[in-house]
C-alpha atoms as a PDB file:
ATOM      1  CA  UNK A   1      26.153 -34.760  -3.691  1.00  0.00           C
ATOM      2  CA  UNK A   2      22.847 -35.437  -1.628  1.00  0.00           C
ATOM      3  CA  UNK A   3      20.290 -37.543  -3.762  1.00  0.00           C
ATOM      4  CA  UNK A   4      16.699 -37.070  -1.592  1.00  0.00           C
ATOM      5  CA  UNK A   5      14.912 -38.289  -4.109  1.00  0.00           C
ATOM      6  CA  UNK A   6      12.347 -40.859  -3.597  1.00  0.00           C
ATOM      7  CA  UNK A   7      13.217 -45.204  -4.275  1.00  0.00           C
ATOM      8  CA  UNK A   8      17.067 -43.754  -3.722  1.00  0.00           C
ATOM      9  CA  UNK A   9      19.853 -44.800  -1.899  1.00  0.00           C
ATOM     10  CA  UNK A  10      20.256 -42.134   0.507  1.00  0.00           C
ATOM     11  CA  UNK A  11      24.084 -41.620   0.346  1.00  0.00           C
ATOM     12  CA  UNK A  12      26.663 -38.182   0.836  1.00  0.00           C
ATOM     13  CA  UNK A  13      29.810 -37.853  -1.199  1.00  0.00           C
ATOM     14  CA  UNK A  14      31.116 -34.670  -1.386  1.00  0.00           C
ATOM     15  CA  UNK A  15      32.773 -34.904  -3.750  1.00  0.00           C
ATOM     16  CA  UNK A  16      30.609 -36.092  -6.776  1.00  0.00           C
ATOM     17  CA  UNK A  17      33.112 -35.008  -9.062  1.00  0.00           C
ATOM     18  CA  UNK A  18      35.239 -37.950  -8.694  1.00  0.00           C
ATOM     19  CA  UNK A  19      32.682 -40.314  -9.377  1.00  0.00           C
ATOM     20  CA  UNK A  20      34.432 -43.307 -11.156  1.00  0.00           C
ATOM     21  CA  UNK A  21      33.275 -45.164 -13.960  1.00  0.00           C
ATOM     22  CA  UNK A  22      32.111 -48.346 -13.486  1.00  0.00           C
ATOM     23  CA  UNK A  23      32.999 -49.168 -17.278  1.00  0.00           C
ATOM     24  CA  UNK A  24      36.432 -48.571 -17.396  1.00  0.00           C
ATOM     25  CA  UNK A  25      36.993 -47.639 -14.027  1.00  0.00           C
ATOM     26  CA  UNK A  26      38.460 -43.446 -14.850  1.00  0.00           C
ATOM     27  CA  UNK A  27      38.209 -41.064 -11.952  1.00  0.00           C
ATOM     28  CA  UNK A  28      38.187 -38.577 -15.219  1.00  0.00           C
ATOM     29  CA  UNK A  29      34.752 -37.928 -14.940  1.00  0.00           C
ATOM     30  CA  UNK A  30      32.485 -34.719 -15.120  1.00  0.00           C
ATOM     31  CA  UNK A  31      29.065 -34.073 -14.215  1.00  0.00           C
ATOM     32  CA  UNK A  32      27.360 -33.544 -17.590  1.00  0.00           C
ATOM     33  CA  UNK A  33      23.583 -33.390 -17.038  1.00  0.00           C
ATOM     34  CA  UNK A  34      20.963 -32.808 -14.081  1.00  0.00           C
ATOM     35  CA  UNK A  35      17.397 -34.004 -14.860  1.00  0.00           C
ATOM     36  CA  UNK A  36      15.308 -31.022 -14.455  1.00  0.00           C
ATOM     37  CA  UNK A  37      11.864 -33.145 -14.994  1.00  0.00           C
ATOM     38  CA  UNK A  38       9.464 -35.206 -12.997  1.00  0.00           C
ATOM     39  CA  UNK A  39       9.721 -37.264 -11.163  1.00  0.00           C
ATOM     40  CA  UNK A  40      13.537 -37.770 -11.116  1.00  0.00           C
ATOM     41  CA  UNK A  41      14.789 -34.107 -10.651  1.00  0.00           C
ATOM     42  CA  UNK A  42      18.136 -33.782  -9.293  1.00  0.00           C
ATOM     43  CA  UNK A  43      19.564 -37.029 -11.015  1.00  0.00           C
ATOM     44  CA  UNK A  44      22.391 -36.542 -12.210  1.00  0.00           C
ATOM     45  CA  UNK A  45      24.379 -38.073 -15.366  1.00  0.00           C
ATOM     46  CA  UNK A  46      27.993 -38.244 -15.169  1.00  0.00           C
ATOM     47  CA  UNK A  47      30.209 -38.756 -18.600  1.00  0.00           C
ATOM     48  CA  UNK A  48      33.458 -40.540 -18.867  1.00  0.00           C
ATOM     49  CA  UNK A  49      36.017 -38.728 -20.792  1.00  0.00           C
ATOM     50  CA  UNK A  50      37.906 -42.047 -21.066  1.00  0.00           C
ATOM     51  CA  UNK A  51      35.657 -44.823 -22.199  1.00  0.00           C
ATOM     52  CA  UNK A  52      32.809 -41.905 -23.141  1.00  0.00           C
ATOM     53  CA  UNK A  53      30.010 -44.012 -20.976  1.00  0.00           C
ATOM     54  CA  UNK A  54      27.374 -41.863 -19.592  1.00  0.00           C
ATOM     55  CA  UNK A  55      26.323 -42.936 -16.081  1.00  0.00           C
ATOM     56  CA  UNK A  56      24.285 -42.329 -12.867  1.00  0.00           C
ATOM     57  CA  UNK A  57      26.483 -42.540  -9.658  1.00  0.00           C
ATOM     58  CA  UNK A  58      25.132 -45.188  -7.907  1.00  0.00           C
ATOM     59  CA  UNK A  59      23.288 -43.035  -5.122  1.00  0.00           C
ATOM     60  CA  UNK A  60      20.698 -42.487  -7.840  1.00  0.00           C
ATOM     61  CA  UNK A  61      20.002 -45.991  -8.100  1.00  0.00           C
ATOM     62  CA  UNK A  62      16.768 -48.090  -7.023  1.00  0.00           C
ATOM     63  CA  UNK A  63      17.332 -50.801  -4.345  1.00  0.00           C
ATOM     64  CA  UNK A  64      16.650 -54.224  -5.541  1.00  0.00           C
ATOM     65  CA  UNK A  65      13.014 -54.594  -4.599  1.00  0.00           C
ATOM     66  CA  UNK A  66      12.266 -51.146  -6.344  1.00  0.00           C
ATOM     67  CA  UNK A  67      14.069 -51.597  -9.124  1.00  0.00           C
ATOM     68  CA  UNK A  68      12.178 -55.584  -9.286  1.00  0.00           C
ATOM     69  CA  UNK A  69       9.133 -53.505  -9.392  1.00  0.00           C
ATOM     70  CA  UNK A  70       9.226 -51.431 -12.173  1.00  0.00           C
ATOM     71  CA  UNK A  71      10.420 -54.584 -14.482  1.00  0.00           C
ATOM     72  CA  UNK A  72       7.513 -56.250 -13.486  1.00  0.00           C
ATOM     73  CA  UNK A  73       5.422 -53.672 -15.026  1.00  0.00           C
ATOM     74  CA  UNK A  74       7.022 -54.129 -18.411  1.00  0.00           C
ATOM     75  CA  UNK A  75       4.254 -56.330 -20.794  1.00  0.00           C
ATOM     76  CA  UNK A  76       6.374 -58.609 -22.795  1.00  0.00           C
ATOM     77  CA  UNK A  77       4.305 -61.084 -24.504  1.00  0.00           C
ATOM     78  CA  UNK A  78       5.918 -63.839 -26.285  1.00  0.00           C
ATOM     79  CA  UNK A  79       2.451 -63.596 -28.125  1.00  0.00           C
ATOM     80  CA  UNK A  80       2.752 -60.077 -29.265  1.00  0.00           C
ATOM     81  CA  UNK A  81       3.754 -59.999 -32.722  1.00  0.00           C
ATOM     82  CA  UNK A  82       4.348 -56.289 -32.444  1.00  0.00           C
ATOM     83  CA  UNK A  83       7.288 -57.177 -29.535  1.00  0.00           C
ATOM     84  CA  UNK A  84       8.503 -60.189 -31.767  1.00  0.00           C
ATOM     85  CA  UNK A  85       9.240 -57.316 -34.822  1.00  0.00           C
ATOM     86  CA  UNK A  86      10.585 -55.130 -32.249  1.00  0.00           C
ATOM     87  CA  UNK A  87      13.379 -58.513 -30.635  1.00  0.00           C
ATOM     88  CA  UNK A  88      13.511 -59.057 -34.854  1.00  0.00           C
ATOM     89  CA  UNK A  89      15.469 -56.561 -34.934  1.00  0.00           C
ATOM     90  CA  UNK A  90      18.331 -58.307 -32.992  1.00  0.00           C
ATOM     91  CA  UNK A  91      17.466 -61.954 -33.609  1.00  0.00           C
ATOM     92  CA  UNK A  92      17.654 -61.353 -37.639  1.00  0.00           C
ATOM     93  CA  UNK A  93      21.008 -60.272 -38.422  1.00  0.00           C
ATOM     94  CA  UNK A  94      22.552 -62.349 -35.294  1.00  0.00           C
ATOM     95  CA  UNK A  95      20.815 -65.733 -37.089  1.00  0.00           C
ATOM     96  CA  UNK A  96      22.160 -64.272 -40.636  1.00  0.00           C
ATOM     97  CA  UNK A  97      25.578 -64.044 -38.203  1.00  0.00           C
ATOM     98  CA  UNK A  98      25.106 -67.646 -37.161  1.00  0.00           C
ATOM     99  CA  UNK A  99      24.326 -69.238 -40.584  1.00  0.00           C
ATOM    100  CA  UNK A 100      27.251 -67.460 -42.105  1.00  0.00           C
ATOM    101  CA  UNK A 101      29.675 -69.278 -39.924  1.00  0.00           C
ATOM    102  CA  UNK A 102      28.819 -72.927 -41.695  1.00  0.00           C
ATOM    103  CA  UNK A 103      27.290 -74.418 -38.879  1.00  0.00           C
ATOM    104  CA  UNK A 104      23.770 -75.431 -38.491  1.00  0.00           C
ATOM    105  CA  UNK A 105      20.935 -74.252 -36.172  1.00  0.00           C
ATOM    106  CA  UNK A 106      21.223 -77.717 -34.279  1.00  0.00           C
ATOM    107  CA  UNK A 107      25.359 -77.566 -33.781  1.00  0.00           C
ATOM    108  CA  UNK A 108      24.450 -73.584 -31.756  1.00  0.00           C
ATOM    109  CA  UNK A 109      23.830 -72.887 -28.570  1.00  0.00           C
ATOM    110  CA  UNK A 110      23.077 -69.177 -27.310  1.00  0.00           C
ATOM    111  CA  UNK A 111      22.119 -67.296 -23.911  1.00  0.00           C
ATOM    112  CA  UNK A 112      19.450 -64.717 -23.454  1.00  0.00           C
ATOM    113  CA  UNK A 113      21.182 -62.828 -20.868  1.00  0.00           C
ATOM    114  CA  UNK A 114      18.228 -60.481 -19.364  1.00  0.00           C
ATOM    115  CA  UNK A 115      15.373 -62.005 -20.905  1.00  0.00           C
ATOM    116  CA  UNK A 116      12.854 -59.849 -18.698  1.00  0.00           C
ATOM    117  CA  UNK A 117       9.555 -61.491 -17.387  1.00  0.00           C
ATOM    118  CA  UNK A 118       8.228 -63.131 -20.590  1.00  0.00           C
ATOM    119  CA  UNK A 119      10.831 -64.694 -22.611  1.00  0.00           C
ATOM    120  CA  UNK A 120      10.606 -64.417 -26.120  1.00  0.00           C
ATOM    121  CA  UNK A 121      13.791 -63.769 -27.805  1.00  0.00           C
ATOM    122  CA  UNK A 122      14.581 -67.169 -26.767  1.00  0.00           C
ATOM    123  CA  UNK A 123      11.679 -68.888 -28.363  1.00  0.00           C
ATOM    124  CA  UNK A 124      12.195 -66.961 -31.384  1.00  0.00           C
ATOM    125  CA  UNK A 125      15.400 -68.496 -31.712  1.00  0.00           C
ATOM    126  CA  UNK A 126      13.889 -72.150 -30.613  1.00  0.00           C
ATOM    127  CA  UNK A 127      11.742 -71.622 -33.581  1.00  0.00           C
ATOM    128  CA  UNK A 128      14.652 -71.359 -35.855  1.00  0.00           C
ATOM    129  CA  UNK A 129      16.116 -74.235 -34.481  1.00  0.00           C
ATOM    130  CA  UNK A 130      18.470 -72.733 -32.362  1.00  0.00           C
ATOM    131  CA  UNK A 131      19.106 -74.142 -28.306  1.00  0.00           C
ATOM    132  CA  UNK A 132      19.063 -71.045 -26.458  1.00  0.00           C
ATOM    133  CA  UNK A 133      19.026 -70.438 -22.682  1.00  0.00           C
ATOM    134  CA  UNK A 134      17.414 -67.971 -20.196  1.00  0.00           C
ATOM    135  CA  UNK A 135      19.068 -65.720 -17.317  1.00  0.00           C
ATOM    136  CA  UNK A 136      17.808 -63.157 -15.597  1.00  0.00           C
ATOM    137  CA  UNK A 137      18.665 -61.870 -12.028  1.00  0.00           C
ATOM    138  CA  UNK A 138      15.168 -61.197 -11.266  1.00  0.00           C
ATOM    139  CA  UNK A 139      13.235 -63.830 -13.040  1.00  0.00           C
ATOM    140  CA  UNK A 140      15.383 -66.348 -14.426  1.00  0.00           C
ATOM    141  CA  UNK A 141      18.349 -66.603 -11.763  1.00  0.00           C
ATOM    142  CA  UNK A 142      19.987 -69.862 -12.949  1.00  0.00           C
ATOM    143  CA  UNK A 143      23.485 -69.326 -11.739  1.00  0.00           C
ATOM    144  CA  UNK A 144      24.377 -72.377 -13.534  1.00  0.00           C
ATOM    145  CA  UNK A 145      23.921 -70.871 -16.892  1.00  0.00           C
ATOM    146  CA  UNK A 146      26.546 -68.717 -16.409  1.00  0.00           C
ATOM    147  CA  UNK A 147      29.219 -71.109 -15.779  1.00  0.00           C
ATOM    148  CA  UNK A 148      28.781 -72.888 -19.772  1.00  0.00           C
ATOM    149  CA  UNK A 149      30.072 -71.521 -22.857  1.00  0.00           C
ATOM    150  CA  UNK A 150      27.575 -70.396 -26.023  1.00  0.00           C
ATOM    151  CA  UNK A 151      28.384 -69.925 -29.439  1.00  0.00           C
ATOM    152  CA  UNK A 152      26.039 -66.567 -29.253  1.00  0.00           C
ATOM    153  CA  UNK A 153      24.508 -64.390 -26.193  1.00  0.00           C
ATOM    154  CA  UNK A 154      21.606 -61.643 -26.621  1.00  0.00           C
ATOM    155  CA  UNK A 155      20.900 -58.553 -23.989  1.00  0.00           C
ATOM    156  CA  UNK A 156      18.114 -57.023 -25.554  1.00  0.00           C
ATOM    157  CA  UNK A 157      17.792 -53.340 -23.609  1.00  0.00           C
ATOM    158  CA  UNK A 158      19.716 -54.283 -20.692  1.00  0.00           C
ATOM    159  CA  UNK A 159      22.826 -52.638 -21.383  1.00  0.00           C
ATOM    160  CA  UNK A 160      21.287 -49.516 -19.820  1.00  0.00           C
ATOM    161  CA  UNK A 161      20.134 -51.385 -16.654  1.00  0.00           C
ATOM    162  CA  UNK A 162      23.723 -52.015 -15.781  1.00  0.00           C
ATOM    163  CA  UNK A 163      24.997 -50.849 -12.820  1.00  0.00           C
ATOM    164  CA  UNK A 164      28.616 -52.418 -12.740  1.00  0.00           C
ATOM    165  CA  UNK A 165      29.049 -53.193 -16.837  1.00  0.00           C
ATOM    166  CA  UNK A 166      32.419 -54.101 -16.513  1.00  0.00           C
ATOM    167  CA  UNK A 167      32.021 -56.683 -14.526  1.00  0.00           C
ATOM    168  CA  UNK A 168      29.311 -57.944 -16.580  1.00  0.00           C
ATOM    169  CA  UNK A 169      30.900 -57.783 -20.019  1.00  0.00           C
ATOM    170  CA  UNK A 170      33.604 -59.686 -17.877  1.00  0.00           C
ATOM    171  CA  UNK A 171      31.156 -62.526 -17.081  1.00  0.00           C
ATOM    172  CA  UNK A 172      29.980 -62.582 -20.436  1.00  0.00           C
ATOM    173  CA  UNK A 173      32.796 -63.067 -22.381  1.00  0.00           C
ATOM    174  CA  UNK A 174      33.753 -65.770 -20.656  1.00  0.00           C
ATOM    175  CA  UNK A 175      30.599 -67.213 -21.091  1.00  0.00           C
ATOM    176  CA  UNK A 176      31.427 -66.819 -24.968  1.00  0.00           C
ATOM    177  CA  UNK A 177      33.626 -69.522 -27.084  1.00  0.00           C
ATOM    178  CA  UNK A 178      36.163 -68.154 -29.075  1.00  0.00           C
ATOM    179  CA  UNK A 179      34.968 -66.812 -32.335  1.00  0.00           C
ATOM    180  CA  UNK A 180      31.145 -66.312 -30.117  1.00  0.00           C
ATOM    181  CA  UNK A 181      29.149 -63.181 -31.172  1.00  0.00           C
ATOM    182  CA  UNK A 182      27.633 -61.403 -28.324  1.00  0.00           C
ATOM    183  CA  UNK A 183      24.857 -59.190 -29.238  1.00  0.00           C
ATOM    184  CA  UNK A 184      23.356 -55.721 -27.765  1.00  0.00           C
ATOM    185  CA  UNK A 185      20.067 -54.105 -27.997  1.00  0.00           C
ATOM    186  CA  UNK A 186      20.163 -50.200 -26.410  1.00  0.00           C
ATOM    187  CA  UNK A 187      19.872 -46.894 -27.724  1.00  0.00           C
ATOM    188  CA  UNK A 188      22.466 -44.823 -27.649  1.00  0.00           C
ATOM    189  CA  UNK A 189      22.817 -41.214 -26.430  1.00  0.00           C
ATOM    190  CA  UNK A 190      23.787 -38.339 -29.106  1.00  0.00           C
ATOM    191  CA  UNK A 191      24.623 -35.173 -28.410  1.00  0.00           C
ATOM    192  CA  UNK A 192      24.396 -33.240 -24.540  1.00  0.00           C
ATOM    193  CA  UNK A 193      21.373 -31.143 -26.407  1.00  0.00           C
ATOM    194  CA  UNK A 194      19.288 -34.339 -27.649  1.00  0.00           C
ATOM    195  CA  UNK A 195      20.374 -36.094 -24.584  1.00  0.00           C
ATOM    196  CA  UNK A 196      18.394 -33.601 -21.955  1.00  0.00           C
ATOM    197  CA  UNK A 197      15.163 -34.123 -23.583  1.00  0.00           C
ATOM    198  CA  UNK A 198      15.939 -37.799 -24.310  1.00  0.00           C
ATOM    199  CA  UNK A 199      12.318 -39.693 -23.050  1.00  0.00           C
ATOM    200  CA  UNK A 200      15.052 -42.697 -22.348  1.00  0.00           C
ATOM    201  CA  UNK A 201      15.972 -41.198 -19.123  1.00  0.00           C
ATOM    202  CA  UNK A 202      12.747 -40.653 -17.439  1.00  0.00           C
ATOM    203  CA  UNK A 203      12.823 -44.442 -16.829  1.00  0.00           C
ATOM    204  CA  UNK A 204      14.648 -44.901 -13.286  1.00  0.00           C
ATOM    205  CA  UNK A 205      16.247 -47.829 -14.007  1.00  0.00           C
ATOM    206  CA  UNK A 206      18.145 -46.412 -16.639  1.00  0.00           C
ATOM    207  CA  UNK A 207      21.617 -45.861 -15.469  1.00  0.00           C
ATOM    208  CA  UNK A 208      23.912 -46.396 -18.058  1.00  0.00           C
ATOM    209  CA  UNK A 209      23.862 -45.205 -21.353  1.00  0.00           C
ATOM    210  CA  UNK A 210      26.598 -46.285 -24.120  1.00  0.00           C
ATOM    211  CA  UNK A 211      27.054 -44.269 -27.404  1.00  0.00           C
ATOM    212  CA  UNK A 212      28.832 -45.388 -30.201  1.00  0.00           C
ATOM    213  CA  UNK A 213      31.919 -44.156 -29.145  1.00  0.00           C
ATOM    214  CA  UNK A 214      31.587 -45.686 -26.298  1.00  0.00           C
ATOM    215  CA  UNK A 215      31.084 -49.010 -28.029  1.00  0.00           C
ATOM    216  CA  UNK A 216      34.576 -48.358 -30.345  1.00  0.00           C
ATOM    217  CA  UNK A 217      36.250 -48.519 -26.460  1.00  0.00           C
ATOM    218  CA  UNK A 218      34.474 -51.162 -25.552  1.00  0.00           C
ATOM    219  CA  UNK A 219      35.362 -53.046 -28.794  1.00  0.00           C
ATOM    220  CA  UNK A 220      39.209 -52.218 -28.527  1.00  0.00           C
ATOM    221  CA  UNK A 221      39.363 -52.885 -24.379  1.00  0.00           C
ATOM    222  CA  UNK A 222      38.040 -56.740 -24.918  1.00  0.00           C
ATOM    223  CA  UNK A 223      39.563 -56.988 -28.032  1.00  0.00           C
ATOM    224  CA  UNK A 224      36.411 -57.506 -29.948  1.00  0.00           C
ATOM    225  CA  UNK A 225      35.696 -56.766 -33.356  1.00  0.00           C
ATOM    226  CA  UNK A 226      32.254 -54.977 -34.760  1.00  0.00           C
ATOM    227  CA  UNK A 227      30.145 -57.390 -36.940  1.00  0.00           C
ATOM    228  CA  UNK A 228      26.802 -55.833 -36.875  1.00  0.00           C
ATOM    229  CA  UNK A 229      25.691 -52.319 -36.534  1.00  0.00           C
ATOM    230  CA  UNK A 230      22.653 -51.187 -37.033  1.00  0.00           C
ATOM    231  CA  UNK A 231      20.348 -48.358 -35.037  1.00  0.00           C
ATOM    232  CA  UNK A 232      20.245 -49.376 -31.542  1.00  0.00           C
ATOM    233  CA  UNK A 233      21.701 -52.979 -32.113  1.00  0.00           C
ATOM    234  CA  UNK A 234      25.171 -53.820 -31.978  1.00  0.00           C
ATOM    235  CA  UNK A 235      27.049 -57.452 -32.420  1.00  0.00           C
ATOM    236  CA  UNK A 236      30.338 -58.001 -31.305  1.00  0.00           C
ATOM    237  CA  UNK A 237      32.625 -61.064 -32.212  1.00  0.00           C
ATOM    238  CA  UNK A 238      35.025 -62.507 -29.676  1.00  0.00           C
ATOM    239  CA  UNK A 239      38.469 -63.514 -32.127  1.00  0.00           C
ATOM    240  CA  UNK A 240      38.301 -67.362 -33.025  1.00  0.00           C
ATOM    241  CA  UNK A 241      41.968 -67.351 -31.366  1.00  0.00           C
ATOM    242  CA  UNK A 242      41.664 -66.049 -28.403  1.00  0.00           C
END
């Protein structure tokens, strides 16, 4: 596998059939798409026939400062009421979540893991009364944050951005008390047909895409259990016991 396309990591493997998944780590893994459209033809998407994730072997992927680039062009505006109805979407049922636990606004804490340039989900949840924190790796790198425990975390489309997920999810859930929902915002592919004409993947910093089965895996690998479900959110609750 030669990737020569432009912003890539120029790297040989020939054998790209043996890609492994960085989700649940299966060399059982088959090439399953090649974008045919500009200006990312050649990428390829490899699915897992283990945890079902559909991923780009990493020789696809931006470098850093690239891949910095193209986030800064995204316009999130705490301001925009359109984007707040859009992050509604993920902070309503999670604060329906929150309130049904018994617990006030005040006794919460939460993490907005990925917040993007202009933090909003954050403030959204400020406004409800809610103490939640920022991270980003690009524009909110507060190490720190990630070595405290939250009641709830939101990663509002960043799912797909993830290059090594199990080692995030990892991090994460340890960043989660027992009984902690952890909430994600991504759309999820359907079938091979829908998913070649799928607009998501014309953005080059998507790179891993999670369908619902995918999710189910996910669920039953952490030991997780579904509390939300709902287009292209998901919440997942970490057992009070664990």
């Amino acid at each position: 596998m030669l990737c020569l396309a432009a912003g890539f990591n120029v790297q040989v493997s020939l054998l790209s059939s043996l890609s492994v998944c960085p989700l649940c780590d299966s060399a059982q893994t088959s090439l399953w798409h090649t974008e045919t459209r500009k200006p990312l033809i050649g990428r390829e998407y490899h699915r897992c026939q283990v945890c079902d994730l559909v991923f780009v072997p990493r020789c696809f992927h931006l470098d850093a400062s690239s891949e910095r680039a193209v986030y800064q062009q995204h316009e999130n505006n705490p301001a925009d009421a359109g984007y707040r109805r859009f992050l509604g979407r993920m902070a309503e049922p999670m604060q329906n979540l929150l309130q049904a636990s018994g617990k006030t606004p005040s006794e919460l804490s939460g993490l907005d893991f990925g917040c993007g340039p202009g933090p909003t989900l954050s403030l959204m949840f400020a406004e409800a009364g809610y103490a939640c924190s920022n991270y980003d790796l690009h524009f909110a790198h507060h190490p720190a944050l990630l070595q405290q425990q939250y009641d709830f975390i939101t990663s509002t489309e960043v799912f797909e951005h993830l290059a090594q997920p199990a080692q995030v999810l990892d991090q994460l859930l340890l960043c989660l008390k027992p009984g902690g929902l952890l909430g994600s915002m991504t759309q999820r592919p359907r079938d091979r047909a829908a998913f070649v004409q799928w607009h998501y993947l014309m953005d080059p910093t998507h790179i891993s895409f999670f369908s619902e089965t995918c999710f189910d895996w996910l669920a039953e690998h952490w030991q997780l259990q579904q509390a939300y479900l709902s287009g292209d959110v998901i919440i997942l609750q970490r057992p009070a016991d664990c």
